[in-house]
PDB file of N, CA and C in Angstrom:
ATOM      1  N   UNK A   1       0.846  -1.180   0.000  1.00  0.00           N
ATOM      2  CA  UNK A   1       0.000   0.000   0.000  1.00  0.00           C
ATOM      3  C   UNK A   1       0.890   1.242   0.000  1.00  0.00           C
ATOM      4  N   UNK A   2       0.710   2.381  -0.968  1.00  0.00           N
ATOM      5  CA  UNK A   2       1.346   3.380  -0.781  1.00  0.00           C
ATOM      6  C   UNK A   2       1.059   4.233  -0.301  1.00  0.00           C
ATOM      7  N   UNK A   3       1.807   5.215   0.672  1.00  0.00           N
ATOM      8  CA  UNK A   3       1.072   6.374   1.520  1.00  0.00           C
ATOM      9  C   UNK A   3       1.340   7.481   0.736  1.00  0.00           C
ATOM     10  N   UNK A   4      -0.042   7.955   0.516  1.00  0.00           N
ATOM     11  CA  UNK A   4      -0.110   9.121  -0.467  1.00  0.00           C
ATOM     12  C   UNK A   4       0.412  10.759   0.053  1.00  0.00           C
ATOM     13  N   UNK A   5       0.644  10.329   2.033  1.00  0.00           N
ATOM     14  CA  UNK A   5       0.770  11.713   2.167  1.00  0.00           C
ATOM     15  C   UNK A   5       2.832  11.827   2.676  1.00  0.00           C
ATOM     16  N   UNK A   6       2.979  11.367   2.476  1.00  0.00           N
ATOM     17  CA  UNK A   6       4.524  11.054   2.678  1.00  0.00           C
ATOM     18  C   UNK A   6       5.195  11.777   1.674  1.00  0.00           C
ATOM     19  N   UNK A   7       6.440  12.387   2.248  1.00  0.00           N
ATOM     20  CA  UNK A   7       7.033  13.392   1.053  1.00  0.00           C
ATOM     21  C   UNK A   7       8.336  13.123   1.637  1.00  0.00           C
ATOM     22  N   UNK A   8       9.318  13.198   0.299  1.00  0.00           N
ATOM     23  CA  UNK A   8      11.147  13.122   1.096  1.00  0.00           C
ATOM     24  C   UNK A   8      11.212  14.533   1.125  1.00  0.00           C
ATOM     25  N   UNK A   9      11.620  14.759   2.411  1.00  0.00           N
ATOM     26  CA  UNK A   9      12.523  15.877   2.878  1.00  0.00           C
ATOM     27  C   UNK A   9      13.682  16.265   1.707  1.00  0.00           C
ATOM     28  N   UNK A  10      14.205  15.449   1.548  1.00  0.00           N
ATOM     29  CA  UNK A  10      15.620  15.764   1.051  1.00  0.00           C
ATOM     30  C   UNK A  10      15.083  16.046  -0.776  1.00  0.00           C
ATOM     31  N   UNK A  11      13.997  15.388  -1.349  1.00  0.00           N
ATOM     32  CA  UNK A  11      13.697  15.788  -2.551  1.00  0.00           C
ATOM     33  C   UNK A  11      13.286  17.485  -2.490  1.00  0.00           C
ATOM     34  N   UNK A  12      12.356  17.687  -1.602  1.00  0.00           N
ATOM     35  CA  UNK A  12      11.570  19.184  -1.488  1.00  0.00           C
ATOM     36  C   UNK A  12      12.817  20.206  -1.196  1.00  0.00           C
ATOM     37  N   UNK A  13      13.949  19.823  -0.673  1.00  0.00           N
ATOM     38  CA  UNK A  13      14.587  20.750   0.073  1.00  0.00           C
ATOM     39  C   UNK A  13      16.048  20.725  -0.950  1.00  0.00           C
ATOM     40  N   UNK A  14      16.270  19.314  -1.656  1.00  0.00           N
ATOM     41  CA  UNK A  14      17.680  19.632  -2.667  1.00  0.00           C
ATOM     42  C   UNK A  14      18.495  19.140  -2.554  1.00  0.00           C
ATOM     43  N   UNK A  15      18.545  18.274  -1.371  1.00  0.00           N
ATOM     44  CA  UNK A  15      19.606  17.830  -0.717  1.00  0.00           C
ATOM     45  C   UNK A  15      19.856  16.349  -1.676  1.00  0.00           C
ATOM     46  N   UNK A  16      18.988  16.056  -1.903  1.00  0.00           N
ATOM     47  CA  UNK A  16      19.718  13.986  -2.446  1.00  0.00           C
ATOM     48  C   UNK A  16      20.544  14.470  -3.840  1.00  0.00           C
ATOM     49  N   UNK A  17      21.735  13.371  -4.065  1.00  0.00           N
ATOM     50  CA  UNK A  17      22.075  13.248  -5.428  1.00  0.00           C
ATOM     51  C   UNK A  17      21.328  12.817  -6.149  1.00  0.00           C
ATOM     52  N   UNK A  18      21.990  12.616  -7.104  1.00  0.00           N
ATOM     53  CA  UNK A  18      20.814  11.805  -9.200  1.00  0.00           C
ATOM     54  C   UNK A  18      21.127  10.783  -8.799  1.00  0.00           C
ATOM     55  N   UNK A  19      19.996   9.955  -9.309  1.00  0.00           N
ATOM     56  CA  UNK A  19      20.295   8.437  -9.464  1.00  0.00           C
ATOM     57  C   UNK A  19      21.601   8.163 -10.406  1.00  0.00           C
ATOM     58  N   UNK A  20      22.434   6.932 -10.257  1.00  0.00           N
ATOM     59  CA  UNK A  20      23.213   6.895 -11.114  1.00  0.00           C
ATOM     60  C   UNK A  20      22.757   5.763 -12.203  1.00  0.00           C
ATOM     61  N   UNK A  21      22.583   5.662 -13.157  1.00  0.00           N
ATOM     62  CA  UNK A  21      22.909   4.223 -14.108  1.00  0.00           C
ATOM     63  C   UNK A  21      21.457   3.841 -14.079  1.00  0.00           C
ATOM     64  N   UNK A  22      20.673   4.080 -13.467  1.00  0.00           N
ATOM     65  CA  UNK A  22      19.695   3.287 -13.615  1.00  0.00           C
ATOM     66  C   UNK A  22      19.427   2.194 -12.325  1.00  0.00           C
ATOM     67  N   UNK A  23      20.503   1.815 -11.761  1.00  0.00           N
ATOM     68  CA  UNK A  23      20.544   1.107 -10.918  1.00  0.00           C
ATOM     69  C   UNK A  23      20.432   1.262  -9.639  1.00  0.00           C
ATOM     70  N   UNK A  24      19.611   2.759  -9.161  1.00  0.00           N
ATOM     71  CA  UNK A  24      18.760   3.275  -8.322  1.00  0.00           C
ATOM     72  C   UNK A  24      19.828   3.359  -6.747  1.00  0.00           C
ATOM     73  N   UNK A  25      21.147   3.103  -7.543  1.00  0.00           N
ATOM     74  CA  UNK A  25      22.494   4.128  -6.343  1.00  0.00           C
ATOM     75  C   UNK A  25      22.370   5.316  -6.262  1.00  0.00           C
ATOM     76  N   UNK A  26      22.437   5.902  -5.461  1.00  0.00           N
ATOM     77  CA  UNK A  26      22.804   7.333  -5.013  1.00  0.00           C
ATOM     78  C   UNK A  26      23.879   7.895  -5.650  1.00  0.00           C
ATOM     79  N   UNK A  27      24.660   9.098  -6.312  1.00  0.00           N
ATOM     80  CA  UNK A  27      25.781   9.757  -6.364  1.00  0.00           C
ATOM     81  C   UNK A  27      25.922   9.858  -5.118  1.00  0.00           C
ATOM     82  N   UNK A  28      27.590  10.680  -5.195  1.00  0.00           N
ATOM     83  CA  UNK A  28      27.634  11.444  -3.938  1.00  0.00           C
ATOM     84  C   UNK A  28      27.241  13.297  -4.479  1.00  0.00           C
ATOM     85  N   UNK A  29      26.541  13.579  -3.423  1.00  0.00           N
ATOM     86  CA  UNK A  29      25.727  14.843  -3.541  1.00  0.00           C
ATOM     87  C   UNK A  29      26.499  16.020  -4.201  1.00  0.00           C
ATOM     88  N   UNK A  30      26.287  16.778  -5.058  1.00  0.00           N
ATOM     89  CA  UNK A  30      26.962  17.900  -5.535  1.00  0.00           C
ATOM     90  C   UNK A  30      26.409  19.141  -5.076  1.00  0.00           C
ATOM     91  N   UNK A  31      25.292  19.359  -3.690  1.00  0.00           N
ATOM     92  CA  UNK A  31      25.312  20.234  -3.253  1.00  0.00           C
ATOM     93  C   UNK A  31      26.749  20.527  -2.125  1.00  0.00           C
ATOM     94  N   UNK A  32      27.429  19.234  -1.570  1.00  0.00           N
ATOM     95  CA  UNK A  32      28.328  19.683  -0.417  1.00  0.00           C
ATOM     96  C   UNK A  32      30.114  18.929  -1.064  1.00  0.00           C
ATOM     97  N   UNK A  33      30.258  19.608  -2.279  1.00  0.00           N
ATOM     98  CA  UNK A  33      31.426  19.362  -2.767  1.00  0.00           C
ATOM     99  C   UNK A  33      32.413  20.755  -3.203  1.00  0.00           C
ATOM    100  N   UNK A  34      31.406  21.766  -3.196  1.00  0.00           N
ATOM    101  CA  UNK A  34      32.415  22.899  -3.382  1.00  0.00           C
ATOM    102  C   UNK A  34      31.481  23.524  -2.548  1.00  0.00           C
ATOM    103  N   UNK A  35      31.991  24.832  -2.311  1.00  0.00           N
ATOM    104  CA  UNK A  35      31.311  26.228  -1.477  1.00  0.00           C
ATOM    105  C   UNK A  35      30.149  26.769  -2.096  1.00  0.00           C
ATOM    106  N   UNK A  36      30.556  27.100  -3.465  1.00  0.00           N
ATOM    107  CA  UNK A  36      29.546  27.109  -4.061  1.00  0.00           C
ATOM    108  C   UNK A  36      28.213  26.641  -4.600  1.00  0.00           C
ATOM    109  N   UNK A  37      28.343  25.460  -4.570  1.00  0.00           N
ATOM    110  CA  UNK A  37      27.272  23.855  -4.225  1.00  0.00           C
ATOM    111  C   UNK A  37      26.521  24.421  -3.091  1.00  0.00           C
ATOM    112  N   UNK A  38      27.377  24.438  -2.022  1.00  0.00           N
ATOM    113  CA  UNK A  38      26.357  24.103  -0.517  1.00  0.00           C
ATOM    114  C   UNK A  38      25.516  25.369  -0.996  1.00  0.00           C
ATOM    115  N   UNK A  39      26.710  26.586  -1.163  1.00  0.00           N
ATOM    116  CA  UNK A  39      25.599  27.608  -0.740  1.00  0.00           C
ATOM    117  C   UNK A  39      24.514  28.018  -1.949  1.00  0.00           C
ATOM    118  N   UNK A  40      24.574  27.597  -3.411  1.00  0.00           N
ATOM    119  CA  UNK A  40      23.682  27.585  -4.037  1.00  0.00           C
ATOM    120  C   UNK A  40      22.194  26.322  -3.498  1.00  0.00           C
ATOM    121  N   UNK A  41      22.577  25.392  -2.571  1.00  0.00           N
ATOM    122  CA  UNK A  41      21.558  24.932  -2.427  1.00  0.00           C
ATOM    123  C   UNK A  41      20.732  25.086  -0.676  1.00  0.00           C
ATOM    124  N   UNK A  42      21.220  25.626  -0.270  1.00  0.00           N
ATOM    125  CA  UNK A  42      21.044  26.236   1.327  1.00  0.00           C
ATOM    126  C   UNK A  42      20.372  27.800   1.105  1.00  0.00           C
ATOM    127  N   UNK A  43      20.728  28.758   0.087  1.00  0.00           N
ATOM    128  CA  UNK A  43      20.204  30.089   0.287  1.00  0.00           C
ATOM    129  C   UNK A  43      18.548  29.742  -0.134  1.00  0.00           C
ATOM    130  N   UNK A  44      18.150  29.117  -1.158  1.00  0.00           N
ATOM    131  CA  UNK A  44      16.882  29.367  -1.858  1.00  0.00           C
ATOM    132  C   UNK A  44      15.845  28.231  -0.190  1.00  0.00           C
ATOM    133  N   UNK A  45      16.893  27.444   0.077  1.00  0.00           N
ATOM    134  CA  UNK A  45      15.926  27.483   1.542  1.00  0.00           C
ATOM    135  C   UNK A  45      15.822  27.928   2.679  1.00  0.00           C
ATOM    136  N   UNK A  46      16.692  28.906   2.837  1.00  0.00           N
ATOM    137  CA  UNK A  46      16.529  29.663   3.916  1.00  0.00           C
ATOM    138  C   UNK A  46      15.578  31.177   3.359  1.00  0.00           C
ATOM    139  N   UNK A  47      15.272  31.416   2.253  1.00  0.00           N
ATOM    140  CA  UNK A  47      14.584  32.369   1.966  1.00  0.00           C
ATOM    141  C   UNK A  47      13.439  31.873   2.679  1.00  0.00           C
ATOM    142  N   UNK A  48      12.913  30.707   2.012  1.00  0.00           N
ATOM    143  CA  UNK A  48      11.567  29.363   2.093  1.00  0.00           C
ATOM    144  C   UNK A  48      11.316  29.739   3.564  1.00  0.00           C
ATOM    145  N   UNK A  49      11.953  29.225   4.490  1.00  0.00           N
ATOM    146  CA  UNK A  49      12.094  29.561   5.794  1.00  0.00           C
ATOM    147  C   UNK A  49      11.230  30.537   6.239  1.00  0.00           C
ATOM    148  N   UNK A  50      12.669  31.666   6.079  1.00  0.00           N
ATOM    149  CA  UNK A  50      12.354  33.515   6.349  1.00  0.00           C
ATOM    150  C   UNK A  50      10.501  33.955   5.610  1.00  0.00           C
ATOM    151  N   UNK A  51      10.478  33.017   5.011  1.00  0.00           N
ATOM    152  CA  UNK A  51       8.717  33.524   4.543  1.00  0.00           C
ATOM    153  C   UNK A  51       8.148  33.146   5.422  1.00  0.00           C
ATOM    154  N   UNK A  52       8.282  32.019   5.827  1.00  0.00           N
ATOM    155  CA  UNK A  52       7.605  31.436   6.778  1.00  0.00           C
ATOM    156  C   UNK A  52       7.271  32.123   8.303  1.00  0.00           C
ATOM    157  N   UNK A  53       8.732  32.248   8.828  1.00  0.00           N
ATOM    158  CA  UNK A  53       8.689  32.990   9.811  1.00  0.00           C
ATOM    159  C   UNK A  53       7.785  34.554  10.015  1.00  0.00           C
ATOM    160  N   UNK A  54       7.983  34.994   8.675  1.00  0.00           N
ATOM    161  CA  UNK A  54       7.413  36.387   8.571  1.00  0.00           C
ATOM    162  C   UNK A  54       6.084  36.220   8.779  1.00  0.00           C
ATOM    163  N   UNK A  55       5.030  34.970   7.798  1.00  0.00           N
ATOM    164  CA  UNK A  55       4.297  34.989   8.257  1.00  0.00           C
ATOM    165  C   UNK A  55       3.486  34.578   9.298  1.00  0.00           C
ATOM    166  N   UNK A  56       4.045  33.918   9.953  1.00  0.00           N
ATOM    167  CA  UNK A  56       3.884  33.611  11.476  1.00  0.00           C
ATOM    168  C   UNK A  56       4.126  34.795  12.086  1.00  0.00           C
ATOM    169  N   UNK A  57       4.946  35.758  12.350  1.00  0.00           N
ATOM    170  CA  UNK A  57       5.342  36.752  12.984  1.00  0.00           C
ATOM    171  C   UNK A  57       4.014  37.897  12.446  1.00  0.00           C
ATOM    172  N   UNK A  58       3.743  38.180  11.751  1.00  0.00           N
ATOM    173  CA  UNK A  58       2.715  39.008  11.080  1.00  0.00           C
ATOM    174  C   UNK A  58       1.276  38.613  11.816  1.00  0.00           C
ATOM    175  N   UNK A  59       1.263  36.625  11.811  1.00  0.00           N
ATOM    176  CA  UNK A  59      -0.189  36.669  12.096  1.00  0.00           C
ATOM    177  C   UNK A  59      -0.617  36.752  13.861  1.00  0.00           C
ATOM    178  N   UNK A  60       0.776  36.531  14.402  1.00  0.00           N
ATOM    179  CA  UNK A  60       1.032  36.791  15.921  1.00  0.00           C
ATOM    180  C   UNK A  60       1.257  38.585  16.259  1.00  0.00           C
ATOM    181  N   UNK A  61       1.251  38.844  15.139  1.00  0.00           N
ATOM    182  CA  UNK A  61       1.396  40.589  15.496  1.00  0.00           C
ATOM    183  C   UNK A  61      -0.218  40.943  15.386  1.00  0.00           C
ATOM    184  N   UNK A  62      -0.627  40.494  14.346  1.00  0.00           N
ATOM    185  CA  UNK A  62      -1.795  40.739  14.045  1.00  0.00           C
ATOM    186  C   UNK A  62      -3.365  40.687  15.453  1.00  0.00           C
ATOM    187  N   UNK A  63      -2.692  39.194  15.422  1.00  0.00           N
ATOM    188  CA  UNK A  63      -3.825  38.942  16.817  1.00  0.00           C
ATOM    189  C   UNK A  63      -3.566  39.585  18.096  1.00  0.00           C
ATOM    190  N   UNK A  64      -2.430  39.549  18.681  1.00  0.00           N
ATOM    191  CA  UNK A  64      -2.253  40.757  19.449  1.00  0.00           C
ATOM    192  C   UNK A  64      -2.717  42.068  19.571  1.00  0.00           C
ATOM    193  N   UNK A  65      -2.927  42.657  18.210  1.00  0.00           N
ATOM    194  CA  UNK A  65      -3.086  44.627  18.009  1.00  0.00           C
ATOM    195  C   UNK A  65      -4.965  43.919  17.860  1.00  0.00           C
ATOM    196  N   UNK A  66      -5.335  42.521  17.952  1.00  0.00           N
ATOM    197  CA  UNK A  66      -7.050  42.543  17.724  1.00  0.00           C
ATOM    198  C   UNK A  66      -7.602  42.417  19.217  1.00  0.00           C
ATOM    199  N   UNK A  67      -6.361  41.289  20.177  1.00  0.00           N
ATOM    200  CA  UNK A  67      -6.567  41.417  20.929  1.00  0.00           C
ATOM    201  C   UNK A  67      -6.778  42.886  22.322  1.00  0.00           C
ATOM    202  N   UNK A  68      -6.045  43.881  21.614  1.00  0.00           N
ATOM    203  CA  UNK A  68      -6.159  44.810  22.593  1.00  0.00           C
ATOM    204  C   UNK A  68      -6.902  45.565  22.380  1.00  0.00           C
ATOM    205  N   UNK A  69      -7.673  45.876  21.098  1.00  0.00           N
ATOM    206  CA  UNK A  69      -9.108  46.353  20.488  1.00  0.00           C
ATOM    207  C   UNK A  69     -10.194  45.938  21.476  1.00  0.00           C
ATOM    208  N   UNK A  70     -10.466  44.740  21.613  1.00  0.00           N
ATOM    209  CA  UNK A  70     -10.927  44.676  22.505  1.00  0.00           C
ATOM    210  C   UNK A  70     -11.180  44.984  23.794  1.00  0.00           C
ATOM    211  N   UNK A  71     -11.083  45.774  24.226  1.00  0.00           N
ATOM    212  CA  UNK A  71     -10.507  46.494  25.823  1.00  0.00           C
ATOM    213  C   UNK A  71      -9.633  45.466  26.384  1.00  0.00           C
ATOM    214  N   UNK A  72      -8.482  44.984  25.607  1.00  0.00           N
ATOM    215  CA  UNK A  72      -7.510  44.450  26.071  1.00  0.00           C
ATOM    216  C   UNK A  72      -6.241  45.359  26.765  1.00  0.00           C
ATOM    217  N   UNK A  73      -4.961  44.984  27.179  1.00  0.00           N
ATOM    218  CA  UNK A  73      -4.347  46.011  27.640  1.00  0.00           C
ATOM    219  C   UNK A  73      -3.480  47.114  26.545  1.00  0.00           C
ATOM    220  N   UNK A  74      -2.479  47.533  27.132  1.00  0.00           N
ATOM    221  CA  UNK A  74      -1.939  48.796  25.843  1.00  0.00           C
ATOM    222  C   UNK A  74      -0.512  47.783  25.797  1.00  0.00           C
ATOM    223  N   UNK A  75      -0.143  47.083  26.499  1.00  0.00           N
ATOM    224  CA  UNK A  75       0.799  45.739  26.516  1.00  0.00           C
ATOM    225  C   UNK A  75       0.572  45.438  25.173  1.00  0.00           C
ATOM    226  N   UNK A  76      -0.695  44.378  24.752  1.00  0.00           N
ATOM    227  CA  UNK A  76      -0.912  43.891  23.832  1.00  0.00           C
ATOM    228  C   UNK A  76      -0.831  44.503  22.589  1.00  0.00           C
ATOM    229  N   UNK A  77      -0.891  45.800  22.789  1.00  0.00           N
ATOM    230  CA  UNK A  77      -1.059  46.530  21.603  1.00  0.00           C
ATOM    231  C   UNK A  77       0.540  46.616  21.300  1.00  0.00           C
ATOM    232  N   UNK A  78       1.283  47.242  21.806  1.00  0.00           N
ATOM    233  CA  UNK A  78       2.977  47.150  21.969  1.00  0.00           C
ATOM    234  C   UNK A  78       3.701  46.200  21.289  1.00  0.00           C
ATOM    235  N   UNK A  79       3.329  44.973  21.991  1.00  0.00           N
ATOM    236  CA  UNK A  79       3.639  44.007  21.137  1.00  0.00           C
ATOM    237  C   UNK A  79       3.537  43.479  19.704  1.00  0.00           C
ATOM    238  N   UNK A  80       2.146  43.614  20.019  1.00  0.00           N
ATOM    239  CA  UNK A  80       1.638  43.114  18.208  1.00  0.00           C
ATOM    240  C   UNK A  80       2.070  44.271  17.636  1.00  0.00           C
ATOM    241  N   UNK A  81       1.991  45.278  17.684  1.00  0.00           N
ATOM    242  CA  UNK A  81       2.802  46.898  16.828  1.00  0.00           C
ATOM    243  C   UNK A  81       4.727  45.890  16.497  1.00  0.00           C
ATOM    244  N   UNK A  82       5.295  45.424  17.528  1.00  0.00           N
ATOM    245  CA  UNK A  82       6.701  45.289  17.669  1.00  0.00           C
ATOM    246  C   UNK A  82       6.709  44.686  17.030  1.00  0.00           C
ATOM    247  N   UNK A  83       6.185  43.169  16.486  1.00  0.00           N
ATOM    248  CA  UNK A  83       5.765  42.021  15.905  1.00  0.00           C
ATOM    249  C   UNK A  83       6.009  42.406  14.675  1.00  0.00           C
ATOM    250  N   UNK A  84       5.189  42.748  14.781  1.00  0.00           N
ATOM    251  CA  UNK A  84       4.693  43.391  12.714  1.00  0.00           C
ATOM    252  C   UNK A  84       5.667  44.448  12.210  1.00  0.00           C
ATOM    253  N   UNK A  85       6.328  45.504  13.275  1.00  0.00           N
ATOM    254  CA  UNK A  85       7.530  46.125  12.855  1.00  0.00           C
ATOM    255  C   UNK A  85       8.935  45.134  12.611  1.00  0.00           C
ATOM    256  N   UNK A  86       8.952  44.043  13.323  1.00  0.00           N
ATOM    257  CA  UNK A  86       9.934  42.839  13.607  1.00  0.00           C
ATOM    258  C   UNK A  86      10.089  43.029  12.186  1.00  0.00           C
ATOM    259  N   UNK A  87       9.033  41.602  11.886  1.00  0.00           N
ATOM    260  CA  UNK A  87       8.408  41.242  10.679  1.00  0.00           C
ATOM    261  C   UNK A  87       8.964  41.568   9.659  1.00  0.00           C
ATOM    262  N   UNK A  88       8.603  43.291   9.475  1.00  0.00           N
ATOM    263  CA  UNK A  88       9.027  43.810   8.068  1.00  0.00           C
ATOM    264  C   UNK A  88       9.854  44.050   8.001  1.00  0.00           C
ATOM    265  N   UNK A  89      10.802  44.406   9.071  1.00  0.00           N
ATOM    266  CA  UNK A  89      12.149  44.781   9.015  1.00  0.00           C
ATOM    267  C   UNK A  89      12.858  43.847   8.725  1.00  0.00           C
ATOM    268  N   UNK A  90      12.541  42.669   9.183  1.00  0.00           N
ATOM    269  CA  UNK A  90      13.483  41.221   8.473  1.00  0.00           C
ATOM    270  C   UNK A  90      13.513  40.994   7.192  1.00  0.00           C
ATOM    271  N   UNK A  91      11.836  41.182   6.475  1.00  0.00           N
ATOM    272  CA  UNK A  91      11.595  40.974   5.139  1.00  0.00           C
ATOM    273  C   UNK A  91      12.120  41.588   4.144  1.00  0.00           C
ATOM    274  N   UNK A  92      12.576  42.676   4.847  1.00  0.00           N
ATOM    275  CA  UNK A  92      13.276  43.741   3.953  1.00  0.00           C
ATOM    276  C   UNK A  92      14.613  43.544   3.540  1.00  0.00           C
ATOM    277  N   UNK A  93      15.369  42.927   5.296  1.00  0.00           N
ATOM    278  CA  UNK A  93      16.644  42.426   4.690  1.00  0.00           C
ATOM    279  C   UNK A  93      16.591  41.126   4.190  1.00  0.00           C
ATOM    280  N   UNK A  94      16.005  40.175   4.242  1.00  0.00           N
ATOM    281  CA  UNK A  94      15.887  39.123   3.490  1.00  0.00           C
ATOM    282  C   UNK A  94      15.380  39.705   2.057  1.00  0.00           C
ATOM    283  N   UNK A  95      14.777  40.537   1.622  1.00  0.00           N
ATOM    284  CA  UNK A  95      14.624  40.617   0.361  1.00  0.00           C
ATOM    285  C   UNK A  95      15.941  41.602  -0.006  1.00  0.00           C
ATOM    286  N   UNK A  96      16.548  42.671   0.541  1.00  0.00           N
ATOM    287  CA  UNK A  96      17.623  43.091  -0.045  1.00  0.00           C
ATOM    288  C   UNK A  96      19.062  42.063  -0.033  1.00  0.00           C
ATOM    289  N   UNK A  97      19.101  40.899   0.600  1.00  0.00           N
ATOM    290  CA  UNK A  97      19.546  39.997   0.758  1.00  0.00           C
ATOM    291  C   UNK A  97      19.523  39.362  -0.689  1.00  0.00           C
ATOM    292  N   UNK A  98      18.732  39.421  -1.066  1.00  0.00           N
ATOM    293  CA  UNK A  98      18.193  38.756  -2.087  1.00  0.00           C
ATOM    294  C   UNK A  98      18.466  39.403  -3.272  1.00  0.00           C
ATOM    295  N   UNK A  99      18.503  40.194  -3.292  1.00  0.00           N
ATOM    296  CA  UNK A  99      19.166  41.153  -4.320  1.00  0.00           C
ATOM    297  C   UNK A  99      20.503  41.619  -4.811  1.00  0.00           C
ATOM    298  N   UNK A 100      20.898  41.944  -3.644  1.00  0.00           N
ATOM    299  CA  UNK A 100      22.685  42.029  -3.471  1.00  0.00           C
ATOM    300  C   UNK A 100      22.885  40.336  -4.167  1.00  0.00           C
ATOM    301  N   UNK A 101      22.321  39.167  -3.609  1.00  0.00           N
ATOM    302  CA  UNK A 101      23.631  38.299  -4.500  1.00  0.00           C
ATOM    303  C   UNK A 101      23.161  37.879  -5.907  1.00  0.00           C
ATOM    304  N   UNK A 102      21.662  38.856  -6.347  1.00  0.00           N
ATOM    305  CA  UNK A 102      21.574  39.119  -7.638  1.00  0.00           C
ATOM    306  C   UNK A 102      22.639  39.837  -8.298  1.00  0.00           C
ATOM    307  N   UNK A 103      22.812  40.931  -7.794  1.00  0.00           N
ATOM    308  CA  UNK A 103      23.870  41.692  -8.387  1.00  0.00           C
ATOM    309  C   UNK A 103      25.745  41.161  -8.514  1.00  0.00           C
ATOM    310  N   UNK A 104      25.626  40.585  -7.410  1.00  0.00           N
ATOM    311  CA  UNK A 104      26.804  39.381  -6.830  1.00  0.00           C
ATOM    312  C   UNK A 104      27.012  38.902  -8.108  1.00  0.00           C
ATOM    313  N   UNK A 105      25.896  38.163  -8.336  1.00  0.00           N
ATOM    314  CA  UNK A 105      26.015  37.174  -9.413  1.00  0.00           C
ATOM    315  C   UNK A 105      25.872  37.502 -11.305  1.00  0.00           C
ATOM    316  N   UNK A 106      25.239  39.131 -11.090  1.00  0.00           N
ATOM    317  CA  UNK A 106      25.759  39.810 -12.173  1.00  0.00           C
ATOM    318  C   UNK A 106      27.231  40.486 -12.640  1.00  0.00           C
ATOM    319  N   UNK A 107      27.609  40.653 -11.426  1.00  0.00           N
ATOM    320  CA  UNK A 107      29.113  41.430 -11.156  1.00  0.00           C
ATOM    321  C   UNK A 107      30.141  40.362 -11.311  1.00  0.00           C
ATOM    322  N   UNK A 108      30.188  39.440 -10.637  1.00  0.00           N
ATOM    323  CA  UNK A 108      31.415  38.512 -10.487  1.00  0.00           C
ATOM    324  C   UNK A 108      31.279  37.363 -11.854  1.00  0.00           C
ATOM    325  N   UNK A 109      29.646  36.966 -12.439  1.00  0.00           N
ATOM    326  CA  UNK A 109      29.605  36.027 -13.244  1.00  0.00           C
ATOM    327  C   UNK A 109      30.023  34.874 -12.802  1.00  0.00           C
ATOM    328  N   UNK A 110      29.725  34.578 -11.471  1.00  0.00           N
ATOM    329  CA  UNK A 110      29.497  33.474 -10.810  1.00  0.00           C
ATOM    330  C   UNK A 110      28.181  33.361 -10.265  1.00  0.00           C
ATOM    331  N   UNK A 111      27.432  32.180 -11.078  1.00  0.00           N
ATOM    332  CA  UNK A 111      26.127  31.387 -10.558  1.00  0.00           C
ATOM    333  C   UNK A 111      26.130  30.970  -9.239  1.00  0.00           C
ATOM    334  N   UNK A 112      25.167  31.864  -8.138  1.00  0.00           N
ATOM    335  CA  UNK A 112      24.609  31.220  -6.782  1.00  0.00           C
ATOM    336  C   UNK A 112      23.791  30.106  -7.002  1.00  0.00           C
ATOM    337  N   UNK A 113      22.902  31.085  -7.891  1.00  0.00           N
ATOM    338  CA  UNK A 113      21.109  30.136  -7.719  1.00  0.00           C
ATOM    339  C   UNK A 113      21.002  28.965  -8.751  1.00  0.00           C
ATOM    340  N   UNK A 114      21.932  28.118  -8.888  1.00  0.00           N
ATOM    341  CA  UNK A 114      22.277  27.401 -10.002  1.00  0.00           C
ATOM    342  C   UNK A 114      21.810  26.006  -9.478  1.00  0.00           C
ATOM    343  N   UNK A 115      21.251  25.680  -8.734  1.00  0.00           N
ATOM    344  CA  UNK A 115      20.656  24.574  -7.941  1.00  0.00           C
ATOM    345  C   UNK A 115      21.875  23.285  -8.317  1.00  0.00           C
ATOM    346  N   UNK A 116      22.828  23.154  -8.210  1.00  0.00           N
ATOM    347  CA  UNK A 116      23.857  21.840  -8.740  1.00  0.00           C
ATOM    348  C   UNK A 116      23.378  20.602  -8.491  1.00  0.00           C
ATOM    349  N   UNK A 117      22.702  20.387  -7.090  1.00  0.00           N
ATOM    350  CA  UNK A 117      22.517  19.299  -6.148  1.00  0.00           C
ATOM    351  C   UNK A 117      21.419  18.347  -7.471  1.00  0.00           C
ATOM    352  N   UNK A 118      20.615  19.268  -8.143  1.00  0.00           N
ATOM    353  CA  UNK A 118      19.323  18.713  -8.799  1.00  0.00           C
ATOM    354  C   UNK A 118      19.655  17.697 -10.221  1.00  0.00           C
TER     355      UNK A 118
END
């Protein structure tokens, strides 16, 4: 019986080598053989991540600034305000993050986002 809700980690995320030959061996991985490997296959998931977090951080800012609408305290409000300032301020450097090693990779003509591992 196959379980339909089962997923490899390591397929979603980049990490496994190619099959070799047909004969359903593993390579050894070409994300962790040069510097450039790891970190072309580690940045595009830590962006994945940083979204994540943001929006968790956004929807915990959010309920906070609803909670103090309520004649909740001015605490609550503080927080969820801090939250959501957190938030964007990360998103910002994760997205200028994101940009700089665009330009990185226009300037030097060395491929980051070149996924090798795949």
């Amino acid at each position: 019986m196959v379980n339909l809700f089962s997923i490899s980690i390591g397929d979603q995320f980049w990490l496994k080598g190619n099959a070799a030959g047909g004969a359903g061996i593993k390579t050894a991985n070409k994300c962790y053989q040069t510097i450039q490997g790891f970190i072309s296959c580690i940045l595009p998931n830590i962006y994945v991540f940083a979204g994540i977090i943001l929006f968790i951080l956004l929807l915990v800012g959010g309920i906070g600034i609803i909670k103090s609408a309520n004649g909740g305290s001015e605490e609550d409000l503080k927080k969820g305000q801090q939250a959501i300032t957190s938030a964007l301020i990360g998103f910002l450097l994760i997205f200028a993050s994101y940009w700089i090693i665009q330009l990185i990779q226009i300037i030097s003509g060395v491929k980051i986002f070149n996924q090798v591992g795949l």
